[in-house]
N, C-alpha and C. Protein backbone atom coordinates (compact mmCIF):
# COMPACT_ATOMS: atom_id res chain seq x y z
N UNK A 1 15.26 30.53 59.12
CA UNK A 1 15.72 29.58 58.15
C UNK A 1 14.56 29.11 57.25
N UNK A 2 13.52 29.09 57.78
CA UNK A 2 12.68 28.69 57.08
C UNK A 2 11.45 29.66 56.26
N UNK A 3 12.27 31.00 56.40
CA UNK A 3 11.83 31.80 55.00
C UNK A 3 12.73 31.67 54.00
N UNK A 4 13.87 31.30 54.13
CA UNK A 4 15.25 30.87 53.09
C UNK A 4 14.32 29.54 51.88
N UNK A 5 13.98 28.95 53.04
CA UNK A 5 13.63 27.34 52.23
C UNK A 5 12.05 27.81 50.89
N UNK A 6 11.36 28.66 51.94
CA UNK A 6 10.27 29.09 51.40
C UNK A 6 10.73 29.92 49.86
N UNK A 7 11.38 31.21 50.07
CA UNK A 7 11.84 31.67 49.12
C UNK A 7 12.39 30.55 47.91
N UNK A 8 13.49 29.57 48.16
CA UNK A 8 13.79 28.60 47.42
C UNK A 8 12.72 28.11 46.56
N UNK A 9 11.48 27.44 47.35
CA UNK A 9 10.28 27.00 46.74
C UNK A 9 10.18 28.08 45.52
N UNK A 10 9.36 29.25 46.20
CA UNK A 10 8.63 30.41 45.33
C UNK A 10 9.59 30.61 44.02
N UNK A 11 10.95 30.86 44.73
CA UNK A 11 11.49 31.03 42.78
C UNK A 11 11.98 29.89 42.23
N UNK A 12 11.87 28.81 42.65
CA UNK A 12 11.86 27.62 41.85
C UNK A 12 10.49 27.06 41.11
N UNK A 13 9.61 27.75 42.00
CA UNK A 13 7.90 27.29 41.57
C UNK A 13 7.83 28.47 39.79
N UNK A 14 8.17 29.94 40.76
CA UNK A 14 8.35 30.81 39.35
C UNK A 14 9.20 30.55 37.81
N UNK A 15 10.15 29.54 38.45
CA UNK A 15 10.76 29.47 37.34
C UNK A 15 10.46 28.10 36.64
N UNK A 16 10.01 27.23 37.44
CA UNK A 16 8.94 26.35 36.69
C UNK A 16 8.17 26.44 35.78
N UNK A 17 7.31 27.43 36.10
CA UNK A 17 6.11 28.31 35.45
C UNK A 17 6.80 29.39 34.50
N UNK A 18 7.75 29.58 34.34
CA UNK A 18 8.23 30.65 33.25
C UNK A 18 8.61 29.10 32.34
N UNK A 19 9.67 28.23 32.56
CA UNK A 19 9.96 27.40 30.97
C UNK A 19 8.49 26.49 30.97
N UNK A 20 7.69 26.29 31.67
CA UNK A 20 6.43 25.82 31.38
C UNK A 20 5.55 26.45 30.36
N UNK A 21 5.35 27.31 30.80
CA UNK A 21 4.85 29.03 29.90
C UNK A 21 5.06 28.85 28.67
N UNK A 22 6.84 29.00 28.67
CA UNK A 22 7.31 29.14 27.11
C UNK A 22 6.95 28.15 26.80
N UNK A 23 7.39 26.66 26.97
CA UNK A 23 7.31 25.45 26.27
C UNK A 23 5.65 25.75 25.40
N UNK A 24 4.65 25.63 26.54
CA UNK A 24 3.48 26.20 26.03
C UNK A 24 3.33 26.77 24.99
N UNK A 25 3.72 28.31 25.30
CA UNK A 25 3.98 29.23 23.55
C UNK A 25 4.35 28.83 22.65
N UNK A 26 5.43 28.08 22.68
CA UNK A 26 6.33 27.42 21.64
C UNK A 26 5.26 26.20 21.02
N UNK A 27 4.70 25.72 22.04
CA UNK A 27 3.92 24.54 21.33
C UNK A 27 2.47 24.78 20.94
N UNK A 28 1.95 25.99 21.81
CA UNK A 28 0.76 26.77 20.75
C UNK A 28 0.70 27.46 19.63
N UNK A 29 1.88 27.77 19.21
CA UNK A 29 2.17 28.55 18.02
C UNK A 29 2.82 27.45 16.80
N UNK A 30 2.95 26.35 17.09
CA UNK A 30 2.95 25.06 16.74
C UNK A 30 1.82 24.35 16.23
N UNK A 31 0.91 24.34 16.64
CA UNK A 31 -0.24 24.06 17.07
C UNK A 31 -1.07 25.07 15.53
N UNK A 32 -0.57 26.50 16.07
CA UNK A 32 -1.75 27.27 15.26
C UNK A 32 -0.96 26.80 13.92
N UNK A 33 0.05 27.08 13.22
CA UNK A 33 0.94 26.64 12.75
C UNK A 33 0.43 25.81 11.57
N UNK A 34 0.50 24.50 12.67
CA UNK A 34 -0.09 22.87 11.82
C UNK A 34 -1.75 23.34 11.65
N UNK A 35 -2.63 24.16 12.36
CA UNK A 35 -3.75 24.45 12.06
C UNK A 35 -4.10 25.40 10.61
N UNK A 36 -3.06 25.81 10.39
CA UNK A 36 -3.02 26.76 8.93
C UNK A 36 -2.75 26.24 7.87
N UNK A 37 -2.01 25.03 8.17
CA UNK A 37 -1.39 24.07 6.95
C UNK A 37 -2.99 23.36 6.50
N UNK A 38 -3.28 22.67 7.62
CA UNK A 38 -4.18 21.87 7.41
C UNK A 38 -5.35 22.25 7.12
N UNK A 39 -5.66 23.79 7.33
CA UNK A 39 -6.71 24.87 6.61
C UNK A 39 -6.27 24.81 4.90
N UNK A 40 -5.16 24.82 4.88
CA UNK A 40 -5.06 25.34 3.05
C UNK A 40 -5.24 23.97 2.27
N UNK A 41 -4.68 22.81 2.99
CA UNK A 41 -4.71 21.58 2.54
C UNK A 41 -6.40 21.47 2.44
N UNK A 42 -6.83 21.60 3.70
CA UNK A 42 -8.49 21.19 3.16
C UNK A 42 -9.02 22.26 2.39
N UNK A 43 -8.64 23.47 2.10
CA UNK A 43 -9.21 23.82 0.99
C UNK A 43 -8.48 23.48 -0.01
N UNK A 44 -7.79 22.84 -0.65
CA UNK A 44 -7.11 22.12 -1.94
C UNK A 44 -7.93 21.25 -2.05
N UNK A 45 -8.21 20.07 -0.88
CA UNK A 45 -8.99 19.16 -1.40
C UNK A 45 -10.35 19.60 -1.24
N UNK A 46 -11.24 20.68 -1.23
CA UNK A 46 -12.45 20.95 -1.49
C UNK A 46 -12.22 21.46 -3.05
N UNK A 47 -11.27 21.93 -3.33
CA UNK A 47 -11.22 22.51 -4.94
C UNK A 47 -11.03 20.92 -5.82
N UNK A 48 -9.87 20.03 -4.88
CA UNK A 48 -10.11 18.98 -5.97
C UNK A 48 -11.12 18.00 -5.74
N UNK A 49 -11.77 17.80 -5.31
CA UNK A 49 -13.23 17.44 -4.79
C UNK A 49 -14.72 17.79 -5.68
N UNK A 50 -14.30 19.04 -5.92
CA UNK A 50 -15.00 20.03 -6.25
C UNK A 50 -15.02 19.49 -8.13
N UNK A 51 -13.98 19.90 -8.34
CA UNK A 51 -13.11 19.52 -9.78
C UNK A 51 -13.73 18.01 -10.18
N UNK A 52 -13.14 17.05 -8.98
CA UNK A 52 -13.66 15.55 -9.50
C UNK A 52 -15.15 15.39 -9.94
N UNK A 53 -15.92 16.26 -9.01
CA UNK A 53 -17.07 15.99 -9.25
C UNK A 53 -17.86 16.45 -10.44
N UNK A 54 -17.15 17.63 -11.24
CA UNK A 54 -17.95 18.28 -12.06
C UNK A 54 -17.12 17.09 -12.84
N UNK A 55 -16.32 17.02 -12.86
CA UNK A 55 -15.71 15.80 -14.18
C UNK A 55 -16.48 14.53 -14.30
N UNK A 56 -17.37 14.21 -12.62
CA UNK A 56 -17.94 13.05 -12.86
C UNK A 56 -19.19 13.60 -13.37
N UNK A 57 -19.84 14.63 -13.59
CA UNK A 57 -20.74 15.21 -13.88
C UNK A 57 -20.98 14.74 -15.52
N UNK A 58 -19.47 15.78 -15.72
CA UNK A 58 -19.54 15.38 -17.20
C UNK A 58 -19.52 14.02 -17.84
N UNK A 59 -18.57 13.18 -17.42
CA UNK A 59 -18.47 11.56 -17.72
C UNK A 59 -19.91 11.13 -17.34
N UNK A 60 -20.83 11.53 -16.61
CA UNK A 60 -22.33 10.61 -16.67
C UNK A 60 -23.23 11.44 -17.80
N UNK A 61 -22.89 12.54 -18.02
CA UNK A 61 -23.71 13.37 -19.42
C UNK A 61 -23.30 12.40 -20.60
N UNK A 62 -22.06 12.53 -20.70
CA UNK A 62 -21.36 11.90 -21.77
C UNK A 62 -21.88 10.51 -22.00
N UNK A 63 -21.85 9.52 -20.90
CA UNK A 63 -22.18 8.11 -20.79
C UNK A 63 -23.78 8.25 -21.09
N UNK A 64 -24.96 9.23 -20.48
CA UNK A 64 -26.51 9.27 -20.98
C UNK A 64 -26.61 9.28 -22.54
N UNK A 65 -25.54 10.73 -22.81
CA UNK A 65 -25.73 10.60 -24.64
C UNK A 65 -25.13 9.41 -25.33
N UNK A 66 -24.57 9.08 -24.64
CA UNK A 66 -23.80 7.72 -25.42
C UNK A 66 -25.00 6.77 -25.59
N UNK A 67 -25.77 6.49 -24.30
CA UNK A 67 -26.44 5.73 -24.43
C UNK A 67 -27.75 6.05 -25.25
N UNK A 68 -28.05 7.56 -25.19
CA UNK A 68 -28.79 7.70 -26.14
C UNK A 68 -28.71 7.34 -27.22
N UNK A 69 -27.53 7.52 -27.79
CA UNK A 69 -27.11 7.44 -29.45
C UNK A 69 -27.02 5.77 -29.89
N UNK A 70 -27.26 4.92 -29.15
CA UNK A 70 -26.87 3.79 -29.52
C UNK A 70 -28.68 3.26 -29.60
N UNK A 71 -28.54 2.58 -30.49
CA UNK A 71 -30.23 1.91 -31.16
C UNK A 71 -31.01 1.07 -30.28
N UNK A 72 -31.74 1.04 -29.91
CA UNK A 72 -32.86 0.45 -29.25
C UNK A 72 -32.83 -1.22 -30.09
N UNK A 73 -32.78 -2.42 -29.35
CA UNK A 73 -33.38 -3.05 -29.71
C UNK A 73 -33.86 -3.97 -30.75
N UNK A 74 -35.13 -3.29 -30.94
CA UNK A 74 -35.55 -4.05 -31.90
C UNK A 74 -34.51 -3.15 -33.33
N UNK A 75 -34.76 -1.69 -33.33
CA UNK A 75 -33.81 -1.28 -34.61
C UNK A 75 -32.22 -1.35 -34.73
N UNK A 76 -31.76 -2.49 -33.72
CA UNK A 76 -30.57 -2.79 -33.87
C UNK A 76 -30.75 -4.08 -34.60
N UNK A 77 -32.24 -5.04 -34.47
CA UNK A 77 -32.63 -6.05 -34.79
C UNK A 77 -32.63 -6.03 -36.27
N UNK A 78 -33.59 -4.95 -36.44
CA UNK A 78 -34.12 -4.50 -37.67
C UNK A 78 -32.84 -4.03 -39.05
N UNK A 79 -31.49 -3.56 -38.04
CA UNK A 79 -31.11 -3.54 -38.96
C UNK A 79 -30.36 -4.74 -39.51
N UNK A 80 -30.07 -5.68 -38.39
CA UNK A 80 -29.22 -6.72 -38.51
C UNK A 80 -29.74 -7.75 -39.71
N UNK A 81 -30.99 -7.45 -39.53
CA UNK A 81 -32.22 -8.27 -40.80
C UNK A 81 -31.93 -7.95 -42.05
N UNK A 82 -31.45 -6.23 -42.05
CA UNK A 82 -31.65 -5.81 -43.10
C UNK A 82 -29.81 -6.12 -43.93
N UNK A 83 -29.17 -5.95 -42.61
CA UNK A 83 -27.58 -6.04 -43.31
C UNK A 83 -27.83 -7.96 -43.64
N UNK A 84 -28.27 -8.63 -43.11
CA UNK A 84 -28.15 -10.29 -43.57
C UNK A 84 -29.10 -10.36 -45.13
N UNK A 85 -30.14 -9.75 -45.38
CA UNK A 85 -30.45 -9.50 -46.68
C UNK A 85 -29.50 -8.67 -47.27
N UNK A 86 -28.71 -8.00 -47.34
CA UNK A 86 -27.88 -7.21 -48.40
C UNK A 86 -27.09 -8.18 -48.44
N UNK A 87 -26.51 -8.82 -47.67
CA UNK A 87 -25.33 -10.04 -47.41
C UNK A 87 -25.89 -11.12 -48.32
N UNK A 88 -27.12 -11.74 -48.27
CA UNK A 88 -27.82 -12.49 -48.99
C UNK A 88 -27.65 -11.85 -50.57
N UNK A 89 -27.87 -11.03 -50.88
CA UNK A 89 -28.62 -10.15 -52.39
C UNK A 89 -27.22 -10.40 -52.71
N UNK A 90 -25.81 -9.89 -51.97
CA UNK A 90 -24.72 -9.89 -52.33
C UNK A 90 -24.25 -11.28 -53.51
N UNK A 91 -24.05 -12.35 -52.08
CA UNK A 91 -23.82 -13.96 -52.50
C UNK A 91 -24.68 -14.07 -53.57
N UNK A 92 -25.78 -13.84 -53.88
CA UNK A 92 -26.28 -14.45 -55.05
C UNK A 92 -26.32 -13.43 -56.19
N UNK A 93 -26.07 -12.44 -56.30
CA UNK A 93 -25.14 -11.71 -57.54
C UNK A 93 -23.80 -12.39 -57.69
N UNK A 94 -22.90 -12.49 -56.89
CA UNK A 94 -21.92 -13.01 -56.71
C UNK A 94 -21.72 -14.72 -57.41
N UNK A 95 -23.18 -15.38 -57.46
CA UNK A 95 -22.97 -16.52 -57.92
C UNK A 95 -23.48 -16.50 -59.00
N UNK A 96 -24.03 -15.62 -59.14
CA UNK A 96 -24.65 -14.97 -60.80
C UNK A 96 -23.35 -14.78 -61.56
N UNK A 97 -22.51 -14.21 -61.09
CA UNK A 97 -21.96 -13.75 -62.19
C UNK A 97 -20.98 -14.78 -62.44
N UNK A 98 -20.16 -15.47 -60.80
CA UNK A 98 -19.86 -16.74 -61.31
C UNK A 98 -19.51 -18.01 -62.08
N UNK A 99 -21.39 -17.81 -62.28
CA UNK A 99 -21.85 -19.16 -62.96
C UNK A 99 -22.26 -18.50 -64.61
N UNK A 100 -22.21 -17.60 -64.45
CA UNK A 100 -22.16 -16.47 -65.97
C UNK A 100 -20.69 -16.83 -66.44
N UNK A 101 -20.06 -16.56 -65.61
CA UNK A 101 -17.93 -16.65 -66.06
C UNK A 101 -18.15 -18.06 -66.34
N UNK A 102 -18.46 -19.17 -66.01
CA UNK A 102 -17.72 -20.48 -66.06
C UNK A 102 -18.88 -20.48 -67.23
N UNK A 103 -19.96 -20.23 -67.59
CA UNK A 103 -20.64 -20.88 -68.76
C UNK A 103 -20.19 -20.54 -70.32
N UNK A 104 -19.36 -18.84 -69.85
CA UNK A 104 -19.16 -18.62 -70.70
C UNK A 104 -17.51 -19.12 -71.13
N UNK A 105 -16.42 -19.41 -70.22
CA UNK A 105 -15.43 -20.36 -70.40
C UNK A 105 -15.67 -21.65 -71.09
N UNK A 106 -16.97 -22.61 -70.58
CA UNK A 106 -17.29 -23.58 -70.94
C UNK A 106 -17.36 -23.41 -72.50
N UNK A 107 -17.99 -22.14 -72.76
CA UNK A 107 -18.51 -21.88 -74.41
C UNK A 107 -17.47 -21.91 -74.84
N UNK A 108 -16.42 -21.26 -74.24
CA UNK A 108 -15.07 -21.05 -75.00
C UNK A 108 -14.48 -22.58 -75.47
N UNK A 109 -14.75 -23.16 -74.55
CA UNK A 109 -13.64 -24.45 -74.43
C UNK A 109 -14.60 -25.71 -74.88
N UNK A 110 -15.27 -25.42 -75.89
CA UNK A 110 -15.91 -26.54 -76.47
C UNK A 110 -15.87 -25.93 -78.20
């Protein structure tokens, strides 16, 4: 009787180990699966990674020449001096001619 019970064990132990097995397969091939996804995904984000960076590349070239191109200083000073004298030279042509119009109205009107 008690090779009956034994046998019972052994192909109950075997058949343990067979849907154990599969489950296994099923969930290693699962496994490799989500490991292939997540291979192509990280190479997407190494390309857009990749991408961002040459763009930040360019946006700090862009931002150096910018800053190149813009005037130093004192010749932003220099010119501001120079646009408040044209501004000046302006107003007093401007009151030149003015005071030219009303003298010569005045002439009129006497």
């Amino acid at each position: 009787m008690w090779w009956l019970v034994w046998a019972v064990l052994v192909l109950a132990t075997l058949m343990g180990a067979f849907f154990l097995g599969r489950e296994l397969w099923r969930k290693g091939r699962a496994l490799v699966a989500e490991l292939d996804h997540a291979a192509q995904v990280l190479g997407e984000l190494a390309d857009a990674t990749g991408r961002l960076a040459e763009e930040a590349r360019a946006a700090e070239h862009a931002a150096l020449a910018a800053a190149e191109a813009l005037p130093s200083r004192e010749s932003a000073r220099a010119q501001w001096a120079a646009n408040r004298e044209r501004i000046e030279e302006r107003k007093d042509a401007r009151r030149a001619r003015d005071e030219e119009t009303r003298r010569r109205w005045r002439a009129l009107s006497r």
